[in-house]
N, C-alpha and C. Protein backbone atom coordinates (compact mmCIF):
# COMPACT_ATOMS: atom_id res chain seq x y z
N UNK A 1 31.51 50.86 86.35
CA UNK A 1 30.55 49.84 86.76
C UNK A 1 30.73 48.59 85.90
N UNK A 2 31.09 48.73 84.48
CA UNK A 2 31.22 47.47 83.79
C UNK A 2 32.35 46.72 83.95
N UNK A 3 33.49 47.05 84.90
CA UNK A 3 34.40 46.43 85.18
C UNK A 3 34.20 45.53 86.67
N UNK A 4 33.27 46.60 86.97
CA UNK A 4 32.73 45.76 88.40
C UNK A 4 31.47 44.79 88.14
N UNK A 5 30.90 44.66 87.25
CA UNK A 5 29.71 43.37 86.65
C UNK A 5 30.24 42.19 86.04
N UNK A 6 31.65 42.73 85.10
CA UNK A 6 32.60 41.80 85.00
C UNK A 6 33.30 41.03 85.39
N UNK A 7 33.83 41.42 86.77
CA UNK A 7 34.10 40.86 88.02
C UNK A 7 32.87 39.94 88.59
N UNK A 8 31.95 40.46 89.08
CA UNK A 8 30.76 39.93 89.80
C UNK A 8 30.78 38.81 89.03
N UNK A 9 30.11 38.87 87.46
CA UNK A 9 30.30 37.50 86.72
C UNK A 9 30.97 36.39 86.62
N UNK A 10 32.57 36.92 86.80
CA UNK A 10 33.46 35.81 87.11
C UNK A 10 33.37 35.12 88.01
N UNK A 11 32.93 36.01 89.42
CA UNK A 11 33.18 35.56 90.84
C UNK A 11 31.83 34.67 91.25
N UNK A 12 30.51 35.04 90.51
CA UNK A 12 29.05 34.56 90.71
C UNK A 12 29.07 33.23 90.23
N UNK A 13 30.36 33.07 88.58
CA UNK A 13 29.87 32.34 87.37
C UNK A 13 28.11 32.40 86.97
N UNK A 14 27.63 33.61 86.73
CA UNK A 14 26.22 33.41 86.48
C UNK A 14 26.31 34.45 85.11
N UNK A 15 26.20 33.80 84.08
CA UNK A 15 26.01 34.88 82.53
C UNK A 15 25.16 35.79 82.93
N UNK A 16 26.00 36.66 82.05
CA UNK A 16 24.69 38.05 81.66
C UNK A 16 24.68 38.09 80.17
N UNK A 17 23.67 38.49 79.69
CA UNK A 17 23.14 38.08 78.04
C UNK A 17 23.44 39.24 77.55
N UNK A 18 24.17 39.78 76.62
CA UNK A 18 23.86 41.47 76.16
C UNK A 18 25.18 42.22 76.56
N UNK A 19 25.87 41.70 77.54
CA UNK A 19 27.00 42.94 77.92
C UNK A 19 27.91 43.48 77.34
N UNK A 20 28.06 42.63 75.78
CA UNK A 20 28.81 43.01 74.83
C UNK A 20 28.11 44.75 74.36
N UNK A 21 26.75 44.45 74.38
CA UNK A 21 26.51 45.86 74.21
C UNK A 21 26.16 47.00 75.23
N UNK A 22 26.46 47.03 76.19
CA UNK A 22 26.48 47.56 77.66
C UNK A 22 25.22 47.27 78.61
N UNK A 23 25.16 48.18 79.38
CA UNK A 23 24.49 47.90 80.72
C UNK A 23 23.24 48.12 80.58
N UNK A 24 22.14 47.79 81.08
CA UNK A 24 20.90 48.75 80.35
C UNK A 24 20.77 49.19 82.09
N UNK A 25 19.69 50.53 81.89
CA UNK A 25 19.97 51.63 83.28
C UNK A 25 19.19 50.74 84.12
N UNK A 26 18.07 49.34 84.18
CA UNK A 26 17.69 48.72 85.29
C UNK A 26 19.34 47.96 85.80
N UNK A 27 19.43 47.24 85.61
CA UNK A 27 20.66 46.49 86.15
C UNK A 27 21.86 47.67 86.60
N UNK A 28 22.33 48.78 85.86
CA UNK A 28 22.71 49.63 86.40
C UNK A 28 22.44 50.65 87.65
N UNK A 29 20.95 50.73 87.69
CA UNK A 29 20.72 51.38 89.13
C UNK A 29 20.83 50.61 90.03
N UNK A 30 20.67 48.69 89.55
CA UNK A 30 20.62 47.58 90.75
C UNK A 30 22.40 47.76 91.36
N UNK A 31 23.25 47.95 90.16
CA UNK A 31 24.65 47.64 90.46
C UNK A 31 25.28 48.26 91.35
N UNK A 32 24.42 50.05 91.60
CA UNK A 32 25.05 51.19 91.70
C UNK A 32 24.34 51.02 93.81
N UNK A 33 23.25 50.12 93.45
CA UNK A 33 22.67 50.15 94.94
C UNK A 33 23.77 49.25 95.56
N UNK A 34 23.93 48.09 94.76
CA UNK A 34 25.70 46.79 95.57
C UNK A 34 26.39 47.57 96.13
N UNK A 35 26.71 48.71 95.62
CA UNK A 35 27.68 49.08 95.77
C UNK A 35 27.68 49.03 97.55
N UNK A 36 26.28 50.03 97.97
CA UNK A 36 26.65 50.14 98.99
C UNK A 36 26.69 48.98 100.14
N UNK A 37 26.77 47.78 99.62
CA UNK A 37 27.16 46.98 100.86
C UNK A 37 28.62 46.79 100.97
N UNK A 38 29.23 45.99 101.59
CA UNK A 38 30.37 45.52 102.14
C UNK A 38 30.78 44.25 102.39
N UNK A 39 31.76 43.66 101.86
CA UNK A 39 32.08 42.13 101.74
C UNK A 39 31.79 41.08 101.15
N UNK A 40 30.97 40.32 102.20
CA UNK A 40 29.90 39.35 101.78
C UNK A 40 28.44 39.70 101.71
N UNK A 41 28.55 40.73 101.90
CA UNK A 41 27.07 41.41 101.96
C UNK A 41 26.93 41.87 100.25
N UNK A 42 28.01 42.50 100.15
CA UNK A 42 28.11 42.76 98.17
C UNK A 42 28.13 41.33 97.54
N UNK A 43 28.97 40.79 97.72
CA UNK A 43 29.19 39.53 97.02
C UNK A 43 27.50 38.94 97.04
N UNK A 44 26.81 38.78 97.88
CA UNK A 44 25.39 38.03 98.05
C UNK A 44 24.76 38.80 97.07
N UNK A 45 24.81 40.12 97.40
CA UNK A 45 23.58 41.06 96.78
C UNK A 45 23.81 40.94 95.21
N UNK A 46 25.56 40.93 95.06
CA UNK A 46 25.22 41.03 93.06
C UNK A 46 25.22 39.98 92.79
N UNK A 47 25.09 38.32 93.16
CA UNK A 47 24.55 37.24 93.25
C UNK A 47 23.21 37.46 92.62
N UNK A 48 22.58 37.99 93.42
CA UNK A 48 21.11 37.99 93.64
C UNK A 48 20.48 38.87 92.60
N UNK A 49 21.10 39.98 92.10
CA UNK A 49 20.84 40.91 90.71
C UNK A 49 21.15 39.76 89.54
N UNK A 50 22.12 39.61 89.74
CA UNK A 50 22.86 38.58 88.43
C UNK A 50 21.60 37.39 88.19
N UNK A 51 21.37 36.91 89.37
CA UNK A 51 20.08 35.87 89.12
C UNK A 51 18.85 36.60 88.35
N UNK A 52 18.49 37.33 89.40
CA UNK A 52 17.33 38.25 88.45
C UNK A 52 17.09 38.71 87.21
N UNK A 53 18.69 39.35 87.23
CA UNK A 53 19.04 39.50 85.62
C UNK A 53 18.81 38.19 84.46
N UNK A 54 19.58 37.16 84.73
CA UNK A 54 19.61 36.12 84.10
C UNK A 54 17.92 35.76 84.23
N UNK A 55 17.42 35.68 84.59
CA UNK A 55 15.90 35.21 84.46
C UNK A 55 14.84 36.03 85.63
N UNK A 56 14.18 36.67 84.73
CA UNK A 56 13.17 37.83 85.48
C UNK A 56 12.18 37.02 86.18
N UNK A 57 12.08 35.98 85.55
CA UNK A 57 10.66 35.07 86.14
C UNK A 57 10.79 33.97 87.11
N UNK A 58 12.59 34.49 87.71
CA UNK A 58 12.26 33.02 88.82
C UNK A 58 11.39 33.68 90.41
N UNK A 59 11.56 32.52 91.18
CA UNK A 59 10.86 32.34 92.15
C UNK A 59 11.86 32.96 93.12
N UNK A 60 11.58 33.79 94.71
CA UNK A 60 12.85 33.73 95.48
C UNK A 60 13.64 32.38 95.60
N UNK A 61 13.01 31.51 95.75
CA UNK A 61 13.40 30.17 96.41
C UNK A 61 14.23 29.72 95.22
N UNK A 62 14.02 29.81 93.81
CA UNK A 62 14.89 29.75 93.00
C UNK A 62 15.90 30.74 92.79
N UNK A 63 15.99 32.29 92.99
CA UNK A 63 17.28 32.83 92.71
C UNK A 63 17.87 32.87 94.07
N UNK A 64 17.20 32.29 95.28
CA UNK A 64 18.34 32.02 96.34
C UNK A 64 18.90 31.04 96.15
N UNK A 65 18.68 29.74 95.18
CA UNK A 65 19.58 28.28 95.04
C UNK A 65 20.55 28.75 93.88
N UNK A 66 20.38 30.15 92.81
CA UNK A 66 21.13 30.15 91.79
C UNK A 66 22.63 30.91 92.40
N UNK A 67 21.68 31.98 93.25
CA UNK A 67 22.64 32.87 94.45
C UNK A 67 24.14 31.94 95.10
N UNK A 68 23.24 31.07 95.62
CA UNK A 68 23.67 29.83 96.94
C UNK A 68 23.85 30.86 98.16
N UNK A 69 22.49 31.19 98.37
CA UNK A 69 22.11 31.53 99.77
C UNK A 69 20.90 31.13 100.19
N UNK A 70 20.70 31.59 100.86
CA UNK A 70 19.37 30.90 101.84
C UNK A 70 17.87 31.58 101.61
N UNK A 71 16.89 31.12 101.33
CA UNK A 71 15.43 31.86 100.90
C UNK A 71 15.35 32.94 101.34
N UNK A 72 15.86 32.88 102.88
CA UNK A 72 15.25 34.12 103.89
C UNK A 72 16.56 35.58 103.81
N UNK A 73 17.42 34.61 103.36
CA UNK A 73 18.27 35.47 102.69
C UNK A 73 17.90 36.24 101.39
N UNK A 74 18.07 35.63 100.69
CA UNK A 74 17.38 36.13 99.60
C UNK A 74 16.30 37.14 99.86
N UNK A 75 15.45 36.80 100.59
CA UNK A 75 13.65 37.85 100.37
C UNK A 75 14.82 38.65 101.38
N UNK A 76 15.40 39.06 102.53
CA UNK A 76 15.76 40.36 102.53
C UNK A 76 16.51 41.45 102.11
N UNK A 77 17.48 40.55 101.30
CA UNK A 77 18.02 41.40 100.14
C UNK A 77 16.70 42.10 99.28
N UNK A 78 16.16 41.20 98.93
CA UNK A 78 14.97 41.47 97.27
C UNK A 78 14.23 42.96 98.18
N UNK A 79 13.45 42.34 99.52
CA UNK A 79 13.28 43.67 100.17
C UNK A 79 14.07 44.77 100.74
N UNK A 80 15.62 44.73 100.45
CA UNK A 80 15.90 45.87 100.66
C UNK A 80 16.17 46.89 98.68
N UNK A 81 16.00 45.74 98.09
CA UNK A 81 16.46 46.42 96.21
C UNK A 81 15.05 46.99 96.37
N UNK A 82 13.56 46.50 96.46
CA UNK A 82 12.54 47.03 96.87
C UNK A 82 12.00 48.37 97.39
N UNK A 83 13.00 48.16 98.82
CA UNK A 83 12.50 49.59 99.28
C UNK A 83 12.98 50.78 98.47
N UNK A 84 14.41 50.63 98.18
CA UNK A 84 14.97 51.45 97.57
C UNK A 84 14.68 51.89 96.12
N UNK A 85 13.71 51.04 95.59
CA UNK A 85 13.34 51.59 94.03
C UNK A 85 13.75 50.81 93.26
N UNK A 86 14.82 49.90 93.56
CA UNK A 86 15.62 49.20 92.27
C UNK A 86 15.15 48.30 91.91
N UNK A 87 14.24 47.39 92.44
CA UNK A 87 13.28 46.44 92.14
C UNK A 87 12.18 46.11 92.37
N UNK A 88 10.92 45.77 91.48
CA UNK A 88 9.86 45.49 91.53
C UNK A 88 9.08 44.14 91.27
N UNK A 89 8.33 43.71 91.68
CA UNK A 89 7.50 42.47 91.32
C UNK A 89 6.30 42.80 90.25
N UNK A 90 6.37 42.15 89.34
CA UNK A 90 5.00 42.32 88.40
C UNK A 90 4.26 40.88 88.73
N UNK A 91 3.47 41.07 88.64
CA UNK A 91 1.98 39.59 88.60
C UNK A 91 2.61 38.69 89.77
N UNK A 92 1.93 37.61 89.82
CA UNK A 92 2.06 36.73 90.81
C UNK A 92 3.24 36.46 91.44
N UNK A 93 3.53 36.01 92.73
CA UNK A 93 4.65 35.34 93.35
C UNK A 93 5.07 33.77 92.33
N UNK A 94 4.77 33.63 91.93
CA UNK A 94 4.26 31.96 90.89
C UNK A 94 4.80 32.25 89.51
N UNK A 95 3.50 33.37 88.83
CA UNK A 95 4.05 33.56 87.32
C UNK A 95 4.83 34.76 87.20
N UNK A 96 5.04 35.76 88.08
CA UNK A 96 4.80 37.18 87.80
C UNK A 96 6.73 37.41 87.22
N UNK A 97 6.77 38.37 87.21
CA UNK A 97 8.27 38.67 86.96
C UNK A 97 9.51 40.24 87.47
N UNK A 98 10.27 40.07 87.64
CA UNK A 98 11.05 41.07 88.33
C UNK A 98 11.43 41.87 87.55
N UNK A 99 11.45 43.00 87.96
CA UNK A 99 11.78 44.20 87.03
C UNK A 99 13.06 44.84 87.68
N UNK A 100 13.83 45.18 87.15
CA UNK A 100 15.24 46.27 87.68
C UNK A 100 14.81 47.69 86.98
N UNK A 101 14.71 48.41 88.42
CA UNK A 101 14.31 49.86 87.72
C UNK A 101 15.12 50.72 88.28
């Protein structure tokens, strides 16, 4: 998996803070869910972790411009990491913040 976040990073250009000391198991269960898409469907989705990752407290409308996809894009990815367990919303749509679980 850390060869495939390594990749993602290059290909996203979006830092991850910490990877010198490995993965922690939220971002790892998010990585392990990418997996199962295909193409551009992966490429969007670890976009969209990588944003999250990089800042827990943005807005959709902001990690779909960090992504470079589209809002409505974005919220159905976020609702499919959602259904599946890998991600959560804490507090507000405004202040609140994303969790990788």
């Amino acid at each position: 998996i850390r060869d495939k976040l390594v990749t993602g990073v290059q290909t996203c250009a979006l830092p991850i803070y910490g990877i010198e000391n490995g993965i922690d198991s939220g971002i790892e269960m998010a990585l392990k869910f990418v997996e199962t898409y295909n193409g551009s469907k992966k490429k969007n989705a670890m976009r969209i972790v990588l944003a999250i990752r990089e800042d827990k407290n943005r807005t959709i409308q902001q990690i779909a411009d960090v992504a470079g996809v589209s809002k409505r894009t974005a919220a159905r990815y976020i609702k499919e990491f959602q259904d599946a367990g890998v991600l959560t919303r804490e507090g507000s749509d405004i202040s609140g913040e994303w969790i990788l679980s």
